[in-house]
PDB file of N, CA and C in Angstrom:
ATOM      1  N   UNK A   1     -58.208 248.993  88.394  1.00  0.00           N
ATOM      2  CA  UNK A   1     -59.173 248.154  87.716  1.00  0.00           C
ATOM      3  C   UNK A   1     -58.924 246.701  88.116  1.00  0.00           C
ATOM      4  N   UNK A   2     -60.376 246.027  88.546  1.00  0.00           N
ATOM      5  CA  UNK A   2     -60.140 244.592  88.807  1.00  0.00           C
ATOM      6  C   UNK A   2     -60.680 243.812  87.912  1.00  0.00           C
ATOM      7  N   UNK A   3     -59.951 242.986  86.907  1.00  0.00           N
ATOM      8  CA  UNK A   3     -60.599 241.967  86.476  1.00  0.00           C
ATOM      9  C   UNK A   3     -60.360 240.174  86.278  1.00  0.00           C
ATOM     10  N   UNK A   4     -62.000 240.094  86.308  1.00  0.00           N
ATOM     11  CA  UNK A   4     -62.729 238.178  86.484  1.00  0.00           C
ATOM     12  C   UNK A   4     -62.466 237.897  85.641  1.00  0.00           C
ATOM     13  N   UNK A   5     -61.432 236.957  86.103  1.00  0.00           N
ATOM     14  CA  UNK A   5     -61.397 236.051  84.747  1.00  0.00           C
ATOM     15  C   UNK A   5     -61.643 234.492  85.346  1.00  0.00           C
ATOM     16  N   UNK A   6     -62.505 233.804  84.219  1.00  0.00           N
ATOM     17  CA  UNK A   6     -63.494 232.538  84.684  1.00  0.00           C
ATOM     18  C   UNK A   6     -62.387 231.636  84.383  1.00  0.00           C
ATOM     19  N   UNK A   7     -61.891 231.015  84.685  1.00  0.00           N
ATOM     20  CA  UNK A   7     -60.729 229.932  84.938  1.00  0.00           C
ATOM     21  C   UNK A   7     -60.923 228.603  84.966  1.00  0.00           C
ATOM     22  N   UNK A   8     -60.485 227.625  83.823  1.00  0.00           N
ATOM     23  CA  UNK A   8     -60.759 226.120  83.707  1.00  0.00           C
ATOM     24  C   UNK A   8     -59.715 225.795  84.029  1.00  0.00           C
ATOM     25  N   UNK A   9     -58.829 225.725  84.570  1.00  0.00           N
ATOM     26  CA  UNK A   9     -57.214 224.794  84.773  1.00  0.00           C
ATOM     27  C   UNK A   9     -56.441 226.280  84.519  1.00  0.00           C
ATOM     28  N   UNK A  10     -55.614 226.310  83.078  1.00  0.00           N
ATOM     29  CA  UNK A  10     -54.358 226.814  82.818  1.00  0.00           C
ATOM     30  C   UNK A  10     -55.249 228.131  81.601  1.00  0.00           C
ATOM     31  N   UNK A  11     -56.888 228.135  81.366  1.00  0.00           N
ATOM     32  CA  UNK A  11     -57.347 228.263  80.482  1.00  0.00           C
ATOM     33  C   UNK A  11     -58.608 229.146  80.691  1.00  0.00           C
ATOM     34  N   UNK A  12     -59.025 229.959  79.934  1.00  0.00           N
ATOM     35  CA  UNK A  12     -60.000 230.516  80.090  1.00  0.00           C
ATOM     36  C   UNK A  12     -60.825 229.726  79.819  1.00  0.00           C
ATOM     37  N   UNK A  13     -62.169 229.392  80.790  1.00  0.00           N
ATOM     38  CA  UNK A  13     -63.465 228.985  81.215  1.00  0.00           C
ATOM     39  C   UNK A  13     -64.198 228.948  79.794  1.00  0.00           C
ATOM     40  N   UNK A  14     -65.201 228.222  79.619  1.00  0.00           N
ATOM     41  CA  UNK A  14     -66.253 228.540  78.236  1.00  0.00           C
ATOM     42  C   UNK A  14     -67.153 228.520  78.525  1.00  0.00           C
ATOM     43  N   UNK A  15     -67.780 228.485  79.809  1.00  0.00           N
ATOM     44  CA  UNK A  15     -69.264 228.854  80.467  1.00  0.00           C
ATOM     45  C   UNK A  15     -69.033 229.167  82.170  1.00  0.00           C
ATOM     46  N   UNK A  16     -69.579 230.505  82.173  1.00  0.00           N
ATOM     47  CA  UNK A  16     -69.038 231.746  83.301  1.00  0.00           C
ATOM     48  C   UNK A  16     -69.959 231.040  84.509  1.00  0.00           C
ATOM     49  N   UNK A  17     -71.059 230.201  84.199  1.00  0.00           N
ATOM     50  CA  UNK A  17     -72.082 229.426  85.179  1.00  0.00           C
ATOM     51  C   UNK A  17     -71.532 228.368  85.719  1.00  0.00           C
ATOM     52  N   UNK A  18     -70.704 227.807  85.203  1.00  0.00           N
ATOM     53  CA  UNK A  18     -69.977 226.567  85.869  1.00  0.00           C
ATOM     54  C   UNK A  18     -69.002 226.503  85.940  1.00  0.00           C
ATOM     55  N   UNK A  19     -68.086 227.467  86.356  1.00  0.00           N
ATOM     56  CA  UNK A  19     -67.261 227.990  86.711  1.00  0.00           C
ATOM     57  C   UNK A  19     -66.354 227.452  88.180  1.00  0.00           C
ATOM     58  N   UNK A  20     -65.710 226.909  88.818  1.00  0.00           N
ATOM     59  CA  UNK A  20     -65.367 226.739  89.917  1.00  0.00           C
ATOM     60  C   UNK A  20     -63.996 227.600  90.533  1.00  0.00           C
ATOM     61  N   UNK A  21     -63.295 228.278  89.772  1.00  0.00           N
ATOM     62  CA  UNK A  21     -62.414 229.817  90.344  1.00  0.00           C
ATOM     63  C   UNK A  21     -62.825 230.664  89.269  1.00  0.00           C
ATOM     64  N   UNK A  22     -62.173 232.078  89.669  1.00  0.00           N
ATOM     65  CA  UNK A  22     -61.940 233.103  89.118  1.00  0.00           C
ATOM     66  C   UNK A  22     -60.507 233.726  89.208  1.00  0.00           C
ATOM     67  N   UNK A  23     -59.640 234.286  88.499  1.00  0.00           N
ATOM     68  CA  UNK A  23     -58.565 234.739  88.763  1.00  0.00           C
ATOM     69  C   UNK A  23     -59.002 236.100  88.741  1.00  0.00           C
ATOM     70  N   UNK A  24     -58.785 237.214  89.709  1.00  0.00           N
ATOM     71  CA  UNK A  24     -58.681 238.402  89.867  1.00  0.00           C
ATOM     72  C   UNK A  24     -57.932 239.019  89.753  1.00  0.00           C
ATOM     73  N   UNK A  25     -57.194 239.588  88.304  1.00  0.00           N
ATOM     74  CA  UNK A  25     -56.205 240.678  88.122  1.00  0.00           C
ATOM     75  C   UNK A  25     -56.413 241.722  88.545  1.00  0.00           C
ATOM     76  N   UNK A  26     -55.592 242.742  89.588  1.00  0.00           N
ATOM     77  CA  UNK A  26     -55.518 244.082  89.952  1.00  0.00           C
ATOM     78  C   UNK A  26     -54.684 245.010  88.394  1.00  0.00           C
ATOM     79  N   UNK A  27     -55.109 246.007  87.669  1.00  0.00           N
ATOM     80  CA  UNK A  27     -54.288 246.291  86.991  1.00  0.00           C
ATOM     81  C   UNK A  27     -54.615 247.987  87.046  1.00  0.00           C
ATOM     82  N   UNK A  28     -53.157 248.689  87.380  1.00  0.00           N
ATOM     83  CA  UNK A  28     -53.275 249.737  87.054  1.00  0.00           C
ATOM     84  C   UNK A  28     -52.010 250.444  86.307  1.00  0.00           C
ATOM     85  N   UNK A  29     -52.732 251.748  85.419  1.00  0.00           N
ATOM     86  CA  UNK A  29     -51.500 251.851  84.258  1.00  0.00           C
ATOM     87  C   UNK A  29     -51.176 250.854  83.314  1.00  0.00           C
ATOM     88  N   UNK A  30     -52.307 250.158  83.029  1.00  0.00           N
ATOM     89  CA  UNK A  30     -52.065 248.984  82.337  1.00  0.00           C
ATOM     90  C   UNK A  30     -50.717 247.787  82.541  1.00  0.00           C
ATOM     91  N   UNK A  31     -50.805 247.716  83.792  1.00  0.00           N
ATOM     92  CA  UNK A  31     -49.492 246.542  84.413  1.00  0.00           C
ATOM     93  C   UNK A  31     -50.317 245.572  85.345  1.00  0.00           C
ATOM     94  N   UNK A  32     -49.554 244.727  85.260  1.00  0.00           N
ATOM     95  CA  UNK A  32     -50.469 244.131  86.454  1.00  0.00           C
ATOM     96  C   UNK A  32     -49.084 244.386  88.074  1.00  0.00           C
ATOM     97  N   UNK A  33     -50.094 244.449  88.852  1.00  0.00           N
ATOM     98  CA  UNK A  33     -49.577 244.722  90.410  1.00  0.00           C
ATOM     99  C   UNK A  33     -50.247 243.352  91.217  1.00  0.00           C
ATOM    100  N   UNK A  34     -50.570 242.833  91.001  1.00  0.00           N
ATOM    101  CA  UNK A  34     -51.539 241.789  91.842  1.00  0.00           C
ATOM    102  C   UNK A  34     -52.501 240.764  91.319  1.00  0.00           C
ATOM    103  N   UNK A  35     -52.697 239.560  91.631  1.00  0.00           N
ATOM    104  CA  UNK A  35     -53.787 238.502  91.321  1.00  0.00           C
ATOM    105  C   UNK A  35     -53.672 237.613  92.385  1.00  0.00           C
ATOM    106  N   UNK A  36     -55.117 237.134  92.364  1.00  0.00           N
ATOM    107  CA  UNK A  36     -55.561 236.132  93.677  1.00  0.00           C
ATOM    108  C   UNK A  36     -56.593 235.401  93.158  1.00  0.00           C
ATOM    109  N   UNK A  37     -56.480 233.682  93.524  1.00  0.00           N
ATOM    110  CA  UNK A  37     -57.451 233.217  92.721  1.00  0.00           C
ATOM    111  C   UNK A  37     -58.538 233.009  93.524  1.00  0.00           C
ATOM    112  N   UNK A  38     -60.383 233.127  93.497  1.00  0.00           N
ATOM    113  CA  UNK A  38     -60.953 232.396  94.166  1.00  0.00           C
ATOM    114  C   UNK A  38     -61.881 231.494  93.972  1.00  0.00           C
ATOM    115  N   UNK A  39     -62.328 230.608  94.559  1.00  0.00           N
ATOM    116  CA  UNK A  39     -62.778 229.620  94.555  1.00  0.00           C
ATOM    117  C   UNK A  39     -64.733 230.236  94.438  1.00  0.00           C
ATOM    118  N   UNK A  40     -65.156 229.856  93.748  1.00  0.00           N
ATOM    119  CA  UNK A  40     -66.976 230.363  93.447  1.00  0.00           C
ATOM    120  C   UNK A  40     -67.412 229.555  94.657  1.00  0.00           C
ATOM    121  N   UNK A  41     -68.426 230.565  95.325  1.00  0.00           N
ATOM    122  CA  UNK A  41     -69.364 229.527  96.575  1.00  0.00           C
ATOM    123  C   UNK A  41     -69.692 228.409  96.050  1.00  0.00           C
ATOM    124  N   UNK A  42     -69.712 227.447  96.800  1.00  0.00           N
ATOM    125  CA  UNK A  42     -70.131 225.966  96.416  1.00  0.00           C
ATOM    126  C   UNK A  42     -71.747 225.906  96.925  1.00  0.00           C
ATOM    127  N   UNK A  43     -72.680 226.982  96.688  1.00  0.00           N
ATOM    128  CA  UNK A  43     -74.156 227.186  96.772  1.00  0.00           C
ATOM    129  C   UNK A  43     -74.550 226.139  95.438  1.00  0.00           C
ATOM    130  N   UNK A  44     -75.911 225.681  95.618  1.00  0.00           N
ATOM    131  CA  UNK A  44     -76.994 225.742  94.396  1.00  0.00           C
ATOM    132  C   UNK A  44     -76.618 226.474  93.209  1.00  0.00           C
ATOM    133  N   UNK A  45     -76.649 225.843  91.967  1.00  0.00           N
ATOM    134  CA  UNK A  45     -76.633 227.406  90.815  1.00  0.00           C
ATOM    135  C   UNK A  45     -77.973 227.595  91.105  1.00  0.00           C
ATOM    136  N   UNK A  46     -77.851 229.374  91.614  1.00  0.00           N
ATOM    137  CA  UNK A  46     -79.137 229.828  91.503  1.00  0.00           C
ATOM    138  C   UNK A  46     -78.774 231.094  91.055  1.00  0.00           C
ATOM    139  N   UNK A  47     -79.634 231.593  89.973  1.00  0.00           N
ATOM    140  CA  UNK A  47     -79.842 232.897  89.146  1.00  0.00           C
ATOM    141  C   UNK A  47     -79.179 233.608  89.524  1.00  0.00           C
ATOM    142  N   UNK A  48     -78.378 234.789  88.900  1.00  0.00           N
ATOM    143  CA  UNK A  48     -77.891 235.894  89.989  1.00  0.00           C
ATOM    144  C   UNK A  48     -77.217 236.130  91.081  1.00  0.00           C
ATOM    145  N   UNK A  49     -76.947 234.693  91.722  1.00  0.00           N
ATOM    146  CA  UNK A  49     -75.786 234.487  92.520  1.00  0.00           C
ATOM    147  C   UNK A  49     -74.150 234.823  92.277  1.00  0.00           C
ATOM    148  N   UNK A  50     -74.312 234.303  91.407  1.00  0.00           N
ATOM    149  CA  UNK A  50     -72.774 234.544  90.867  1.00  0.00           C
ATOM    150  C   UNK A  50     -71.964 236.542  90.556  1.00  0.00           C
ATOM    151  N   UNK A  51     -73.565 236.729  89.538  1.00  0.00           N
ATOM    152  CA  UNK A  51     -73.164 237.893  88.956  1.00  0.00           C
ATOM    153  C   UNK A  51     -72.682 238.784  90.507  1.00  0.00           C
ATOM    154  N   UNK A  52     -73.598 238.718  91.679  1.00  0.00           N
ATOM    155  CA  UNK A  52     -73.922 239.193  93.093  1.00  0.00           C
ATOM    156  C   UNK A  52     -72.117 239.029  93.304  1.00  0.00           C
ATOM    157  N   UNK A  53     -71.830 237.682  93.186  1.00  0.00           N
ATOM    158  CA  UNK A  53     -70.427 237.258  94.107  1.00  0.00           C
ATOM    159  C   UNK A  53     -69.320 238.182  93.535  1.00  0.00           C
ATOM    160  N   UNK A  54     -69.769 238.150  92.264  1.00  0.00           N
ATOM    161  CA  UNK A  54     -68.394 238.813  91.497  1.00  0.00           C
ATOM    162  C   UNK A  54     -68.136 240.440  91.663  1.00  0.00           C
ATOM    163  N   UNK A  55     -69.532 241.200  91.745  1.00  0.00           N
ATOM    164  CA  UNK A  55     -69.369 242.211  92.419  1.00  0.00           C
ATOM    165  C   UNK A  55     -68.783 242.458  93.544  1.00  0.00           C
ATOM    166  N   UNK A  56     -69.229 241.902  94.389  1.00  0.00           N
ATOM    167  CA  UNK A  56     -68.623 241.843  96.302  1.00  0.00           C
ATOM    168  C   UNK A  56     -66.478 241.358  95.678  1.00  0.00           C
ATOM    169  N   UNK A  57     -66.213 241.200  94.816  1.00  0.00           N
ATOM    170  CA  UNK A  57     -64.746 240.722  94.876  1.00  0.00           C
ATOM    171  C   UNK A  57     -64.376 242.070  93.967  1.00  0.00           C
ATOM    172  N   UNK A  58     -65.109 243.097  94.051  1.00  0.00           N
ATOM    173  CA  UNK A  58     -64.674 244.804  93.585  1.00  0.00           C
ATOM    174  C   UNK A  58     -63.949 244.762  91.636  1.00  0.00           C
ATOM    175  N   UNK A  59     -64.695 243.814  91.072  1.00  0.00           N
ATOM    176  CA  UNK A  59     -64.711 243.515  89.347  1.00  0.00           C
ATOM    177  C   UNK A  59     -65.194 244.799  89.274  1.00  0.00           C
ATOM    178  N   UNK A  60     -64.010 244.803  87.793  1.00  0.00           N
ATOM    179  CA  UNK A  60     -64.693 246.360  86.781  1.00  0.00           C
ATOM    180  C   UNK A  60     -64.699 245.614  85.335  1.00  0.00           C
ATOM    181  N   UNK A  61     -64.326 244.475  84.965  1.00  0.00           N
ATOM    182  CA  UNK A  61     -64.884 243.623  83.878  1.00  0.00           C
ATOM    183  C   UNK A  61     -64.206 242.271  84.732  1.00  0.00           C
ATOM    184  N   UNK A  62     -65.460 240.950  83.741  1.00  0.00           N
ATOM    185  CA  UNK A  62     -65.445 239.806  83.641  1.00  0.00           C
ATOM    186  C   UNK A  62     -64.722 239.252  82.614  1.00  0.00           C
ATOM    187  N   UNK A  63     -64.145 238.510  82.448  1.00  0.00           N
ATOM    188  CA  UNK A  63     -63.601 237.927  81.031  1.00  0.00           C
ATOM    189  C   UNK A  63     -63.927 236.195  81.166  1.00  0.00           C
ATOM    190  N   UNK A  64     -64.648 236.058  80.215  1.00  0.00           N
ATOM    191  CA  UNK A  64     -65.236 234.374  80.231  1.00  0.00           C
ATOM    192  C   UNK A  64     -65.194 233.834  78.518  1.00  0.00           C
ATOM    193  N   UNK A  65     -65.169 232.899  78.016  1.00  0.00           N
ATOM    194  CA  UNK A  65     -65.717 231.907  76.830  1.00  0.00           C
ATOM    195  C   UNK A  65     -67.171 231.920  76.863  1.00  0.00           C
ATOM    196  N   UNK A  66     -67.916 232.258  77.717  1.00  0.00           N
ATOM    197  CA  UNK A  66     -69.537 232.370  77.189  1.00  0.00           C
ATOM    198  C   UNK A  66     -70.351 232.749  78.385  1.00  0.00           C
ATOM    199  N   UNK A  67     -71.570 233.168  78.598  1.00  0.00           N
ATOM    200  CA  UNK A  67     -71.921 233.557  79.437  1.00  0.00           C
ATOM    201  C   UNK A  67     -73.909 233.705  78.859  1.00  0.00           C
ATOM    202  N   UNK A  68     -74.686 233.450  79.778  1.00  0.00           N
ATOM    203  CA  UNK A  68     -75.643 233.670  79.114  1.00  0.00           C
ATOM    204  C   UNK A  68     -76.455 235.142  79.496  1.00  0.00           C
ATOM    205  N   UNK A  69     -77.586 235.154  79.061  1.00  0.00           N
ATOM    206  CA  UNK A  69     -77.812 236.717  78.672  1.00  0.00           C
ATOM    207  C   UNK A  69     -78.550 237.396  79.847  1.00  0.00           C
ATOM    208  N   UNK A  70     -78.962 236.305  81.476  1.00  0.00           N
ATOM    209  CA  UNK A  70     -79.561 237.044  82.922  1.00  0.00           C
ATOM    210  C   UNK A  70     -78.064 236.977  82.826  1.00  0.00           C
ATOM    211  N   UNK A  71     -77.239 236.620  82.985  1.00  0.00           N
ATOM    212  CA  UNK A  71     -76.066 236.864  83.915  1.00  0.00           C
ATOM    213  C   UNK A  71     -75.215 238.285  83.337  1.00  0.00           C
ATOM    214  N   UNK A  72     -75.197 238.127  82.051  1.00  0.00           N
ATOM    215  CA  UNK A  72     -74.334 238.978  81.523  1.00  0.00           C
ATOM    216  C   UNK A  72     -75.345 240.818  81.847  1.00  0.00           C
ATOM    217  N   UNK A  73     -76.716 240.595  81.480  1.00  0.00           N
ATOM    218  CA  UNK A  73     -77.108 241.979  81.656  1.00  0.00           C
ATOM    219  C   UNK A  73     -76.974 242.333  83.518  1.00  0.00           C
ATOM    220  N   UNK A  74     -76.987 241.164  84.098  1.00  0.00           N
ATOM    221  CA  UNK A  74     -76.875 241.779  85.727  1.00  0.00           C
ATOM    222  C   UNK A  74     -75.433 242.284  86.121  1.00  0.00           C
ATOM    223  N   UNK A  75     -74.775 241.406  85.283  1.00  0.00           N
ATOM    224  CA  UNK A  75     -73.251 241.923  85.776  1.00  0.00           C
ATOM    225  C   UNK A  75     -73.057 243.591  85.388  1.00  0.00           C
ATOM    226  N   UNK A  76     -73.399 243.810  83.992  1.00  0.00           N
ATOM    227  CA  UNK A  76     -73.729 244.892  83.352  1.00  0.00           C
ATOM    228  C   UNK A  76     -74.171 245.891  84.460  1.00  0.00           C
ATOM    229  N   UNK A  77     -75.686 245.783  84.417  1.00  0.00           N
ATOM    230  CA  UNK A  77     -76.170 246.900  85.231  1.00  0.00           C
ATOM    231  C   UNK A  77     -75.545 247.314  86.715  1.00  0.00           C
ATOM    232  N   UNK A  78     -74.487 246.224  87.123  1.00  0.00           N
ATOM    233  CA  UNK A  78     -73.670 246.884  88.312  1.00  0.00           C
ATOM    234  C   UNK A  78     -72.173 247.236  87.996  1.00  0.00           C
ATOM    235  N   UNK A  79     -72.388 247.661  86.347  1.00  0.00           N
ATOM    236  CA  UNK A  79     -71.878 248.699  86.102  1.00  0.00           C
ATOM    237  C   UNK A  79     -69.738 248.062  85.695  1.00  0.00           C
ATOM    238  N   UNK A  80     -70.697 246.302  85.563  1.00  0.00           N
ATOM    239  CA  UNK A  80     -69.165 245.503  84.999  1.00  0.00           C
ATOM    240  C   UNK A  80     -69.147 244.842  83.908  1.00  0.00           C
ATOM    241  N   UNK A  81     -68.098 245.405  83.242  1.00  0.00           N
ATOM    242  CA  UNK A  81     -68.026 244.916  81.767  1.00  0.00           C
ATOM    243  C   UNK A  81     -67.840 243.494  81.504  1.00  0.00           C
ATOM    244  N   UNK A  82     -68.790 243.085  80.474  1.00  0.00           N
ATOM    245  CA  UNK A  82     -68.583 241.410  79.647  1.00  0.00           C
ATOM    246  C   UNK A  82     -67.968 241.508  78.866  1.00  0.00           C
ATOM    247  N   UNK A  83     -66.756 240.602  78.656  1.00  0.00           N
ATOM    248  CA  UNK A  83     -66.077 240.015  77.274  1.00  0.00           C
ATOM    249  C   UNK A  83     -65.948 238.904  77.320  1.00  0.00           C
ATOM    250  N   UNK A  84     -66.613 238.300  76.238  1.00  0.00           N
ATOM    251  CA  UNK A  84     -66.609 236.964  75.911  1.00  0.00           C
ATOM    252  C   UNK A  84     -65.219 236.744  75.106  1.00  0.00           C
ATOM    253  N   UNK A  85     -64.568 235.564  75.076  1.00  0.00           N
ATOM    254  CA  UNK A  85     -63.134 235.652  74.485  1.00  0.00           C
ATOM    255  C   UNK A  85     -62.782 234.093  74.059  1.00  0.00           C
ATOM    256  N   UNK A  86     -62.072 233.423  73.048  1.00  0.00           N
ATOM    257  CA  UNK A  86     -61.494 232.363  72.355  1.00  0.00           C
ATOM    258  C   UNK A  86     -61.181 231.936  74.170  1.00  0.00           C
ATOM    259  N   UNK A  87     -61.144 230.310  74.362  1.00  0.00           N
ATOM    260  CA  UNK A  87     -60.371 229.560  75.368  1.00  0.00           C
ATOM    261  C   UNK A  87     -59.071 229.793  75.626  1.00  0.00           C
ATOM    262  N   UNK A  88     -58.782 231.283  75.537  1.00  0.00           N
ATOM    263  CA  UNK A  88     -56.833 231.232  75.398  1.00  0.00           C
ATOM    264  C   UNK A  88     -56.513 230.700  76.662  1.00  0.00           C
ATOM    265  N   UNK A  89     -55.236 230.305  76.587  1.00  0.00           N
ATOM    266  CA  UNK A  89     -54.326 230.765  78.151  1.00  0.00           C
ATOM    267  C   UNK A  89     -54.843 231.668  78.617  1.00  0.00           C
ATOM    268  N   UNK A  90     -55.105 232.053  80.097  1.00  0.00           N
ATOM    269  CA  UNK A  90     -55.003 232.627  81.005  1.00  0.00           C
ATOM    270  C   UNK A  90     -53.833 233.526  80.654  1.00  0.00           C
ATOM    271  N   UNK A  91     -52.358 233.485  80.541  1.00  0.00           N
ATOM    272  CA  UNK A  91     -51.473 234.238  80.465  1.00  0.00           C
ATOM    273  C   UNK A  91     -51.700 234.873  79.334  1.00  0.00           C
ATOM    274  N   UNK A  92     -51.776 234.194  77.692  1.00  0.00           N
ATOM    275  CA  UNK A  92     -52.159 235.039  77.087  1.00  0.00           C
ATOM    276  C   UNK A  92     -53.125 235.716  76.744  1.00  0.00           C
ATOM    277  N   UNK A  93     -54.714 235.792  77.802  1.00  0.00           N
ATOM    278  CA  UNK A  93     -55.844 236.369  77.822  1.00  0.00           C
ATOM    279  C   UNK A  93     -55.050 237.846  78.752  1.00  0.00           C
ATOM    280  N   UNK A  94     -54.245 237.809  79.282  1.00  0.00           N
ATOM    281  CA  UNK A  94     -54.108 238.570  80.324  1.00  0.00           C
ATOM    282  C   UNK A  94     -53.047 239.812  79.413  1.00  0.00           C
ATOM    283  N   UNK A  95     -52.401 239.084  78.590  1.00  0.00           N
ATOM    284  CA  UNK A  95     -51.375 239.824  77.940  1.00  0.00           C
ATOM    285  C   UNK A  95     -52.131 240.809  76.802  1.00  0.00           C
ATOM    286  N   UNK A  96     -53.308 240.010  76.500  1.00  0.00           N
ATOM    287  CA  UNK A  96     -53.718 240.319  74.551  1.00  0.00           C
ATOM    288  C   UNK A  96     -54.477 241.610  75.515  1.00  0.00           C
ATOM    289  N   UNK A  97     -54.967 241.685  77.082  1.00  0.00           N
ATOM    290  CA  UNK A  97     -56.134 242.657  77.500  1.00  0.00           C
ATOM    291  C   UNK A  97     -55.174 243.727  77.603  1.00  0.00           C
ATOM    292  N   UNK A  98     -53.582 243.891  78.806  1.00  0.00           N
ATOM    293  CA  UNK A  98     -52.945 245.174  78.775  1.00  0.00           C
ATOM    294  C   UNK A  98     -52.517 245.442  77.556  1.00  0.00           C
ATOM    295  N   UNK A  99     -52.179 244.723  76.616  1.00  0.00           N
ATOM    296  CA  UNK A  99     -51.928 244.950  75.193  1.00  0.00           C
ATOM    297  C   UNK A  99     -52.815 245.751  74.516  1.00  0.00           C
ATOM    298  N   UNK A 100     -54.045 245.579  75.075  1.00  0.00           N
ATOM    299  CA  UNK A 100     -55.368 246.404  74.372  1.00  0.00           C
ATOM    300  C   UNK A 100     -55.948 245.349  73.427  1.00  0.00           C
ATOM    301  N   UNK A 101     -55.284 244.352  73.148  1.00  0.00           N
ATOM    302  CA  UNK A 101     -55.836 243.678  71.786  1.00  0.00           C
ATOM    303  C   UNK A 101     -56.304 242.392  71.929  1.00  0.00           C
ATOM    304  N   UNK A 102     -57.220 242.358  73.341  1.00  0.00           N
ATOM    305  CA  UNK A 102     -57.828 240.728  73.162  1.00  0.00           C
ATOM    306  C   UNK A 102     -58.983 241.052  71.968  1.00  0.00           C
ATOM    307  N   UNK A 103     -59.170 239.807  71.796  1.00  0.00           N
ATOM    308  CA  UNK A 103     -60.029 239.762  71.204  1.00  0.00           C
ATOM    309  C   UNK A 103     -61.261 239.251  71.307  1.00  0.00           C
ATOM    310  N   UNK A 104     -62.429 240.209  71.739  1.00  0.00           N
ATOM    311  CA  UNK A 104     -63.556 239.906  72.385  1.00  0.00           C
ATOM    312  C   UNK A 104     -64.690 239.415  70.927  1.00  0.00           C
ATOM    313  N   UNK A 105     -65.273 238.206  71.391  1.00  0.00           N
ATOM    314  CA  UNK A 105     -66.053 237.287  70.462  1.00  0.00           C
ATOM    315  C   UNK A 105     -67.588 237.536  70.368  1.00  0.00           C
ATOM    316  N   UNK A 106     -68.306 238.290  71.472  1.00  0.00           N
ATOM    317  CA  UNK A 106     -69.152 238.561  72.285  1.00  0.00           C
ATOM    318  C   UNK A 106     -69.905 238.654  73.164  1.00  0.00           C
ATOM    319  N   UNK A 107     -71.298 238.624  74.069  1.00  0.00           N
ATOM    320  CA  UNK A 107     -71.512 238.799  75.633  1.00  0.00           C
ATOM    321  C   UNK A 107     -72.525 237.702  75.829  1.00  0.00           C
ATOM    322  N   UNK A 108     -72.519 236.303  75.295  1.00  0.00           N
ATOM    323  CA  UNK A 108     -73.340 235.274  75.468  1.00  0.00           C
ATOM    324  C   UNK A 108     -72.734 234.338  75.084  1.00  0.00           C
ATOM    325  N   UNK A 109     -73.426 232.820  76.005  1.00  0.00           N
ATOM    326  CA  UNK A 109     -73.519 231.931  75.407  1.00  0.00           C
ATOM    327  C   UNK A 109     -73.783 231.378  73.943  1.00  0.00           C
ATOM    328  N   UNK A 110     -73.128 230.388  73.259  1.00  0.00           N
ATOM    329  CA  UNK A 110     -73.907 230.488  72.045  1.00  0.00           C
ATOM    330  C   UNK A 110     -74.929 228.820  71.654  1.00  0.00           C
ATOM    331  N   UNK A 111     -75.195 228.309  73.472  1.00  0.00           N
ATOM    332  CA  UNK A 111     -75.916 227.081  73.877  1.00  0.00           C
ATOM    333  C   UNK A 111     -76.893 227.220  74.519  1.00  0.00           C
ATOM    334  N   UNK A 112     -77.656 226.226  74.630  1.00  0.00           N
ATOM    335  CA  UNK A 112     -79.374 226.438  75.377  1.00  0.00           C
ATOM    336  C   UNK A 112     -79.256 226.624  76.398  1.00  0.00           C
ATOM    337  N   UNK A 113     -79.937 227.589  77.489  1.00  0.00           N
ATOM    338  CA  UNK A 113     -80.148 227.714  78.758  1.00  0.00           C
ATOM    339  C   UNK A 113     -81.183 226.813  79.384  1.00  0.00           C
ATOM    340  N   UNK A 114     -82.016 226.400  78.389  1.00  0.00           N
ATOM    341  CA  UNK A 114     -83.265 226.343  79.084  1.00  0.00           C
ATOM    342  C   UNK A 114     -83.646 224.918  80.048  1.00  0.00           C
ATOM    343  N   UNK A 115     -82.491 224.193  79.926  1.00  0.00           N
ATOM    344  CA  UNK A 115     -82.296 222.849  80.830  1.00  0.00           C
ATOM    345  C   UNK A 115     -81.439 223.341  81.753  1.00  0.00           C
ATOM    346  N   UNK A 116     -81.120 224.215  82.178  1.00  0.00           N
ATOM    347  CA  UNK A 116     -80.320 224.829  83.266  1.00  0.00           C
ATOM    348  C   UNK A 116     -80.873 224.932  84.431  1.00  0.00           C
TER     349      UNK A 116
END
């Protein structure tokens, strides 16, 4: 299992659209074996780009602070899970998930899109 996690510094991200890395945990057996961070194309934000990129980097969930509701159902329908989650650490977003016990907030933004 690979999972996106939207990355502000030391911190989980609070909007998955403006985003500039992702950390990619490899985890299997619930351990981690691997992470690599990458850098989001420096394209236009345009629609659906992103959800597109994160697929091609072989995600089986996203983990972000907010996300709005084209991005989150496209990521979805290619079959990758959304969790929206508190700004933790990175380390302890990573710990509370093999732990089983993050704590997911839900699969949207909770701000306007529509000046986007």
């Amino acid at each position: 299992m690979k999972i996106a996690i939207a990355k502000n510094g030391d911190t989980v991200s609070e909007h998955f659209g403006h985003v500039e890395e992702f950390l990619v945990v490899h985890v299997e057996n619930q351990k981690e074996v691997e992470r690599k961070i990458y850098a989001t194309p420096k394209e236009e934000h345009v629609p659906g780009a992103m959800p597109q990129w994160i697929a091609t980097l072989g995600a089986d969930v996203v983990i972000t602070g907010g996300i709005g509701g084209r991005a989150s159902a496209m990521l979805r329908a290619q079959g990758i899970d959304v969790l929206c989650v508190k700004p933790l650490s990175i380390e302890l977003t990573i710990e509370a998930f093999l732990n089983q016990n993050l704590e997911v907030l839900s699969d949207q933004c909770s701000h306007d899109h529509s000046s986007l």
